[in-house]
N, C-alpha and C. Protein backbone atom coordinates (compact mmCIF):
# COMPACT_ATOMS: atom_id res chain seq x y z
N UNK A 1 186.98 177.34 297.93
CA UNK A 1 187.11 178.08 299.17
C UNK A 1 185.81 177.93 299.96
N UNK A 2 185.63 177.46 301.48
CA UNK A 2 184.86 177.37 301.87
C UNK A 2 184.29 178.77 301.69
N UNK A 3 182.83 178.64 302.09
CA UNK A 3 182.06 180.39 302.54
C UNK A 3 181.72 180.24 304.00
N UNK A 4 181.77 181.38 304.53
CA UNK A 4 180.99 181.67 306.17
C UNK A 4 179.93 182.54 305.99
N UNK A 5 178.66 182.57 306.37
CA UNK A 5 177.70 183.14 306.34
C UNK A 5 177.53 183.95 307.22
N UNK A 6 177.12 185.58 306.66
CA UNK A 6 177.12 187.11 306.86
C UNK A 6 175.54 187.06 307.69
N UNK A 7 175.66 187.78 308.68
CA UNK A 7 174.21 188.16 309.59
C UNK A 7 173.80 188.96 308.41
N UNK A 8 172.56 188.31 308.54
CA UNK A 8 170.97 189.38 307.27
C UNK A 8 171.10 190.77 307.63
N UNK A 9 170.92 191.33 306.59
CA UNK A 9 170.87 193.04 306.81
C UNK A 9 169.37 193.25 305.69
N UNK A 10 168.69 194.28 306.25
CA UNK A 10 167.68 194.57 305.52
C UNK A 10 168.23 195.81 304.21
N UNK A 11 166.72 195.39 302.77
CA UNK A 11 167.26 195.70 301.75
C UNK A 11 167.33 196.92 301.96
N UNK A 12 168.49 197.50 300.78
CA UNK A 12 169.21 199.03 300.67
C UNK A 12 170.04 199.15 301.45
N UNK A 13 170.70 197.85 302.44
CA UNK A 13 172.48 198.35 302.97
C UNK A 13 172.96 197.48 302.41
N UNK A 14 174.10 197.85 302.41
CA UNK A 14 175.40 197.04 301.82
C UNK A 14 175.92 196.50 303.04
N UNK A 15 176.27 195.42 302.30
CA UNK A 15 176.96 194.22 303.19
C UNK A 15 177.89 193.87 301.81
N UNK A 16 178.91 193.41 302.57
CA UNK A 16 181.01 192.84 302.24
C UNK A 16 181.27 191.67 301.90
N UNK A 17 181.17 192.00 300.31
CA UNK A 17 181.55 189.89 300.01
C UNK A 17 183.00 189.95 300.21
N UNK A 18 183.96 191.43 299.81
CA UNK A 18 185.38 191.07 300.51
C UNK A 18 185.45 192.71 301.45
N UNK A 19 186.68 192.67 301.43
CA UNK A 19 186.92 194.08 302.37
C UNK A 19 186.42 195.35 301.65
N UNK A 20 187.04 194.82 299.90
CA UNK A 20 186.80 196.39 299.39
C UNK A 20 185.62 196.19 298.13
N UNK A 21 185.24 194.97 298.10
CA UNK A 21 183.64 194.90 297.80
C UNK A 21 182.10 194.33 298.18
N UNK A 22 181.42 195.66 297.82
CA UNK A 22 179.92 195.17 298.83
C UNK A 22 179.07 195.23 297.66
N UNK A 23 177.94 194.75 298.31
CA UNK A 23 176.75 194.48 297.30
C UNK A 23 175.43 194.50 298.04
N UNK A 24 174.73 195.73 297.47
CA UNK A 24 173.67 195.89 297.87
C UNK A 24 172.10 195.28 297.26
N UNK A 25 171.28 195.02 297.75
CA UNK A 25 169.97 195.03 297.34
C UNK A 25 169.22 196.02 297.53
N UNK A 26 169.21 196.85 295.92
CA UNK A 26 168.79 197.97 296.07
C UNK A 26 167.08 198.21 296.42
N UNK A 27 166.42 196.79 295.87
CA UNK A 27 164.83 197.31 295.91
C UNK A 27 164.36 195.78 295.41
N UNK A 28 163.22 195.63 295.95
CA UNK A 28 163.07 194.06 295.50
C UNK A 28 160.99 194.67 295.63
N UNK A 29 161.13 194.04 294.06
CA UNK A 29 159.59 194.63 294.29
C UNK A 29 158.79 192.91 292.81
N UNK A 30 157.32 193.23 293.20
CA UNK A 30 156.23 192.45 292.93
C UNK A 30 156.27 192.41 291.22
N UNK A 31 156.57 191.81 290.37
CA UNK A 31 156.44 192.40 288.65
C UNK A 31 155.69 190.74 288.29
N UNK A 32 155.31 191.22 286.67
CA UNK A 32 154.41 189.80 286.29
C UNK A 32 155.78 189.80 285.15
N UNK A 33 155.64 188.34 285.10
CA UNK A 33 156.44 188.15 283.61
C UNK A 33 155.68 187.28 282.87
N UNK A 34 156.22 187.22 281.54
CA UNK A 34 155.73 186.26 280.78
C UNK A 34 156.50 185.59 280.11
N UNK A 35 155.83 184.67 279.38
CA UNK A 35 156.60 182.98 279.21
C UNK A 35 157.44 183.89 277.77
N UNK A 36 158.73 183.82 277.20
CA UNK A 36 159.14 184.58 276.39
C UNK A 36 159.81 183.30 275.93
N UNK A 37 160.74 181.58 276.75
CA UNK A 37 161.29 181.02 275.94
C UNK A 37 160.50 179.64 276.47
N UNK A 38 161.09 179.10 275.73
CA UNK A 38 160.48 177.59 276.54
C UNK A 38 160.91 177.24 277.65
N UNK A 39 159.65 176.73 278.78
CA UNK A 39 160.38 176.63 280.08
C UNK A 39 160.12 177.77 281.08
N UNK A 40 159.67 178.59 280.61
CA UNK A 40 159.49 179.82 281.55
C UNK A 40 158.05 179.64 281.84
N UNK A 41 157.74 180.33 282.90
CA UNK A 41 156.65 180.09 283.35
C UNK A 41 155.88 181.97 283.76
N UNK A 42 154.85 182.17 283.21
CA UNK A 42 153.87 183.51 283.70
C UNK A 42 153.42 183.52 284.04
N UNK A 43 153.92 184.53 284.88
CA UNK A 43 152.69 184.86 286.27
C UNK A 43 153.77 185.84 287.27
N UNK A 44 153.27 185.63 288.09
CA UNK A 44 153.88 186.88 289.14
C UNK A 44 155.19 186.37 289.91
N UNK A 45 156.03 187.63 290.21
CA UNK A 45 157.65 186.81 290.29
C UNK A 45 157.61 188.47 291.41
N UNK A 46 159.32 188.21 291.72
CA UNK A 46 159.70 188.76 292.71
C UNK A 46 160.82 189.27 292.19
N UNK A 47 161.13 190.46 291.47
CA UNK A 47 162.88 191.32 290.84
C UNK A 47 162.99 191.86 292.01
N UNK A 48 164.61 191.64 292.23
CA UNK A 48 165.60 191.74 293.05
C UNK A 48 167.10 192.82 292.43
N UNK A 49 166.74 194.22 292.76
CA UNK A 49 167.96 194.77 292.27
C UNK A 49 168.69 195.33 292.96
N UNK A 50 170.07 194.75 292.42
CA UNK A 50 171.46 194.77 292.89
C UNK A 50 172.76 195.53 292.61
N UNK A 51 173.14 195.93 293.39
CA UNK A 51 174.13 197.12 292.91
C UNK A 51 175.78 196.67 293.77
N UNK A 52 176.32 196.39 292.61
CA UNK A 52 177.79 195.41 293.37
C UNK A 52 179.01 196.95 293.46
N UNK A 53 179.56 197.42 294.39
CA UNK A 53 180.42 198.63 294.80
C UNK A 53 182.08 197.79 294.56
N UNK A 54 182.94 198.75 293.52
CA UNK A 54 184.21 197.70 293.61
C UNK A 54 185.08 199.22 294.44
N UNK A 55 185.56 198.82 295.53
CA UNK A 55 186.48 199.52 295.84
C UNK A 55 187.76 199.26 296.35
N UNK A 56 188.27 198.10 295.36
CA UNK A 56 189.56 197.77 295.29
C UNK A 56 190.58 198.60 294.17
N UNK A 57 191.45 198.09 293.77
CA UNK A 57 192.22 198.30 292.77
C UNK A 57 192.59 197.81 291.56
N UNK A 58 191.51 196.90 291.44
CA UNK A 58 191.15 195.50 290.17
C UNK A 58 190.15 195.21 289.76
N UNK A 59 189.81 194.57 288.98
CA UNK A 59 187.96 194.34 288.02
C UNK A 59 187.88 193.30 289.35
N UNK A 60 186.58 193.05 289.55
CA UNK A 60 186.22 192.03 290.45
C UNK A 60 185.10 191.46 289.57
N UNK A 61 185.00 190.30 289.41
CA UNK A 61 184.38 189.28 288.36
C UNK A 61 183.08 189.01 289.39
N UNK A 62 182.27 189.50 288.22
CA UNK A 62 181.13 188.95 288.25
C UNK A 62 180.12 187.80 287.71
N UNK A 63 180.61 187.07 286.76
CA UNK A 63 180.25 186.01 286.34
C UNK A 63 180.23 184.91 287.61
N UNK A 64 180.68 184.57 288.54
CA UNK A 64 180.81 183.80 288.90
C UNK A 64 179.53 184.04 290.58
N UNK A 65 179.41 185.11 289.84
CA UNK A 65 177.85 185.88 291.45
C UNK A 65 176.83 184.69 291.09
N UNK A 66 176.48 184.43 292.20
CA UNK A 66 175.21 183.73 292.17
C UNK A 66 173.98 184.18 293.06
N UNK A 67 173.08 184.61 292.97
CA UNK A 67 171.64 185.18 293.81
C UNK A 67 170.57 183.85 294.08
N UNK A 68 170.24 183.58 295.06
CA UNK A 68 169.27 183.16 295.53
C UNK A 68 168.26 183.70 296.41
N UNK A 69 166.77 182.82 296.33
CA UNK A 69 165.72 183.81 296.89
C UNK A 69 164.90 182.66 297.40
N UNK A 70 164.71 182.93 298.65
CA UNK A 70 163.54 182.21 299.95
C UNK A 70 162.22 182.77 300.04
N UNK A 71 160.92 182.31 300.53
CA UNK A 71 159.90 182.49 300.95
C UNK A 71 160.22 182.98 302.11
N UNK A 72 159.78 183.63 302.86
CA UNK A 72 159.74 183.27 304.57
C UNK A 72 159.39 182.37 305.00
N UNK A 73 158.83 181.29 303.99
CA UNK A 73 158.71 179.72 305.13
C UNK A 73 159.50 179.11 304.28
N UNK A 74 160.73 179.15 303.69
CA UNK A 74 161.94 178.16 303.57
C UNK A 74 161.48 178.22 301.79
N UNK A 75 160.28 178.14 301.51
CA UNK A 75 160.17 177.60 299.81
C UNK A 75 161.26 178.64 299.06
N UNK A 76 162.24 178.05 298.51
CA UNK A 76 163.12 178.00 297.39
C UNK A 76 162.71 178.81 296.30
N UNK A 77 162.83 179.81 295.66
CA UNK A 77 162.47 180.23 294.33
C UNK A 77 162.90 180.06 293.23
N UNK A 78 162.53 179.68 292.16
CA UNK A 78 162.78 179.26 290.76
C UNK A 78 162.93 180.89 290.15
N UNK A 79 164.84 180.96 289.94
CA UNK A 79 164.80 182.26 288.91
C UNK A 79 164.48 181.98 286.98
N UNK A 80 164.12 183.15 286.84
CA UNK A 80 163.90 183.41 285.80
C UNK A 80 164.40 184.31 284.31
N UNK A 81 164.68 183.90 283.56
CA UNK A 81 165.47 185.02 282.71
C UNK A 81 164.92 186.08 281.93
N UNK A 82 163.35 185.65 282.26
CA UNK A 82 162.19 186.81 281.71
C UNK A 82 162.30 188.46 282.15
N UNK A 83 162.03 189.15 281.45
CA UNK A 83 162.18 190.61 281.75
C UNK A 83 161.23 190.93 282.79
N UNK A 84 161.95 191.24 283.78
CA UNK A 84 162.87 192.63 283.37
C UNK A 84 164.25 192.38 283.60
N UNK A 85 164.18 190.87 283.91
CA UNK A 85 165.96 190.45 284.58
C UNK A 85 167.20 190.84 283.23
N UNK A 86 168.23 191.06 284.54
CA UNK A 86 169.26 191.82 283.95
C UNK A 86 170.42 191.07 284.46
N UNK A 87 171.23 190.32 284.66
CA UNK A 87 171.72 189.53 285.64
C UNK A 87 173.31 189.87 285.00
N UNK A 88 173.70 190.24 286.38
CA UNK A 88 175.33 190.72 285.83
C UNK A 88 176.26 189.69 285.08
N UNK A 89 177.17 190.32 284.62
CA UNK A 89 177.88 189.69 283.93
C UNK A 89 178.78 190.24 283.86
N UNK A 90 180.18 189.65 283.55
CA UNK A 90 181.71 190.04 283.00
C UNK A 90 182.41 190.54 284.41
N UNK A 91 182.46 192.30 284.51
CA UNK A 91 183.17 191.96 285.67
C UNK A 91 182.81 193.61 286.07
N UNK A 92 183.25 193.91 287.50
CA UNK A 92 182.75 195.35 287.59
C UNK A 92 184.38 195.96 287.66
N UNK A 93 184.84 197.08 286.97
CA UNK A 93 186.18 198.12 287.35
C UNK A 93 186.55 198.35 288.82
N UNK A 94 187.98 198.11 288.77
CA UNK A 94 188.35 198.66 290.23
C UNK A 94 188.03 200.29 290.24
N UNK A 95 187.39 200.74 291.09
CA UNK A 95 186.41 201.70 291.38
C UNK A 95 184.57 202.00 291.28
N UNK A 96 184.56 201.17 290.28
CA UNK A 96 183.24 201.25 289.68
C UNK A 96 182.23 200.53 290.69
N UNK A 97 181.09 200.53 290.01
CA UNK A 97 179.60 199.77 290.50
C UNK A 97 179.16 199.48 289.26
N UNK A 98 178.42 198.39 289.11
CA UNK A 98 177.59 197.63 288.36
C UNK A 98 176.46 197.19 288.80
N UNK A 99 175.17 197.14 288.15
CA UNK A 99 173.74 197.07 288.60
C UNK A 99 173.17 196.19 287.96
N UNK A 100 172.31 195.32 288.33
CA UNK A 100 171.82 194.11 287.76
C UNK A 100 170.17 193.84 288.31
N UNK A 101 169.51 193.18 287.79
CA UNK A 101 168.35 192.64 288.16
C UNK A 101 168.30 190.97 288.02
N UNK A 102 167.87 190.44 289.49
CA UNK A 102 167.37 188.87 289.27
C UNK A 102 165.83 189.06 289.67
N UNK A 103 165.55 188.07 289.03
CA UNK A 103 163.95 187.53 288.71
C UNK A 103 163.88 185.94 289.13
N UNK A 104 162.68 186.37 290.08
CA UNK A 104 162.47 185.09 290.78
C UNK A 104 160.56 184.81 290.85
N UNK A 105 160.56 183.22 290.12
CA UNK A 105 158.84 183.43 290.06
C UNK A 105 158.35 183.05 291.78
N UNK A 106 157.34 183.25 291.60
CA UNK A 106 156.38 183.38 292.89
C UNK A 106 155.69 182.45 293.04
N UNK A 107 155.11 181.42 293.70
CA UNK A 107 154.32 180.38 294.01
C UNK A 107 153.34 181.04 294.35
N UNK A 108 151.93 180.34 294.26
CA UNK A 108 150.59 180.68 294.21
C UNK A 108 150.44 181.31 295.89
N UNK A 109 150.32 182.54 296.00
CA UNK A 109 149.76 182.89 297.27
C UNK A 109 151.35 183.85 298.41
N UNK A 110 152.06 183.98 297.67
CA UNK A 110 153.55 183.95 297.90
C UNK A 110 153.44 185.59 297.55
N UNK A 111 154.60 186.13 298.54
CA UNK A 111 154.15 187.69 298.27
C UNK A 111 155.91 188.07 298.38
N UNK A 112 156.27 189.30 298.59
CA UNK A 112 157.75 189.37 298.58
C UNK A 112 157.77 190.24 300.39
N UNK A 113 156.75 190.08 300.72
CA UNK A 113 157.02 190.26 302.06
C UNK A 113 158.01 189.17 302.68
N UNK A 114 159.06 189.93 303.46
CA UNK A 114 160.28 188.67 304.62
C UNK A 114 160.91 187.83 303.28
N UNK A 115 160.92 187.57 301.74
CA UNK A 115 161.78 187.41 300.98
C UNK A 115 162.83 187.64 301.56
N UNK A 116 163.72 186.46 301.56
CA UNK A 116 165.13 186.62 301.74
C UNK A 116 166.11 186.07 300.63
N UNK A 117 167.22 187.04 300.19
CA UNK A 117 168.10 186.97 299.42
C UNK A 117 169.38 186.96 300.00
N UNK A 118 170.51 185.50 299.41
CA UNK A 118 171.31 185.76 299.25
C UNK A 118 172.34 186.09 298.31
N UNK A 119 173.61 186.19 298.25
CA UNK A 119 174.08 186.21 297.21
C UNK A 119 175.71 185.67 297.74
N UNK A 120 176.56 184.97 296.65
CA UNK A 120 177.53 184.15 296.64
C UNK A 120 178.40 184.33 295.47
N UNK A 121 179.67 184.58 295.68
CA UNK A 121 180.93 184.81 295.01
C UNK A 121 181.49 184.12 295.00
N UNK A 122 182.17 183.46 293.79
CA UNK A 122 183.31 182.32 293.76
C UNK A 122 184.70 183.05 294.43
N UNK A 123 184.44 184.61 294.57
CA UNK A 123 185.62 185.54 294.37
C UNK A 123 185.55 185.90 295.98
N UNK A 124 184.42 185.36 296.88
CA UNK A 124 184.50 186.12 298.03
C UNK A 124 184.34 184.70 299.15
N UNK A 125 185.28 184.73 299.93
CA UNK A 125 184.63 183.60 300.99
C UNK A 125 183.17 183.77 301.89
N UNK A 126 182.86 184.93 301.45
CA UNK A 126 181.36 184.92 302.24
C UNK A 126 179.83 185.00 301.66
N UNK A 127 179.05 184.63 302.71
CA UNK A 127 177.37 184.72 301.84
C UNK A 127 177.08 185.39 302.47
N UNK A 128 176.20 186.18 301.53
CA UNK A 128 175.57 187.78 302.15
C UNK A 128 174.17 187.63 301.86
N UNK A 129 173.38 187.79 303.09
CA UNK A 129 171.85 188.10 303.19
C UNK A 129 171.45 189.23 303.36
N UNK A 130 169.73 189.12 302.44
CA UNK A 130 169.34 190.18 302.81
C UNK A 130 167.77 189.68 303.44
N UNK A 131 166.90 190.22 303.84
CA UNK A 131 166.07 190.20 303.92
C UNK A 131 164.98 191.54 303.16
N UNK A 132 163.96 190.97 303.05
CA UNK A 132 163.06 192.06 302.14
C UNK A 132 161.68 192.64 303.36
């Protein structure tokens, strides 16, 4: 399914991957991680937490969410599976909310000021931004 891309909303509103589910960025703040598997890299990163609202009448699957995270000058962020990340999974209840954390490392000099996040549903035709 193609996606159409959602005007940026700043973090803590919800914005509509379908009619009767939204997903917020609840708080996106500065944390250090450390190298815990091979491949990971320590040092200072950028957690991004997310709170997905189901207010349909069915589980809405979350496995298939994907989060991405920008610099304000375009640089790309490398996520991470180091703690404190929590990264959803399975699926959220028709009614429910589910809460998650992504972890994204930081390039030398890189702050989470104007961080922009999106996020992408196999389950929703749209991409939802946020800005930080």
């Amino acid at each position: 399914m193609a996606a159409s891309t959602a005007r940026p909303v700043p973090v803590s509103s919800a914005a509509s991957l379908t009619e009767q589910v939204s997903v917020t960025v609840t708080r996106v703040r500065t944390v250090k991680v450390t190298s815990e598997q091979p491949g990971q890299v320590a040092g200072p990163a950028a957690a991004v937490d997310l709170l997905v609202r189901n207010g349909s009448g069915e589980a809405f699957g979350v496995d298939g969410l994907t989060v991405n995270a920008t610099t304000g000058t375009d640089v790309a962020l490398d996520v991470t599976t180091a703690a404190p990340s929590d990264q959803l999974t399975g699926s959220v209840p028709a009614g429910g909310s589910a809460r998650g954390t992504y972890v994204f490392s930081l390039p030398a000099g890189a702050s989470i000021e104007g961080l922009r996040i999106e996020v992408v549903s196999d389950r929703a035709p749209v991409v939802v931004r946020f800005i930080a």
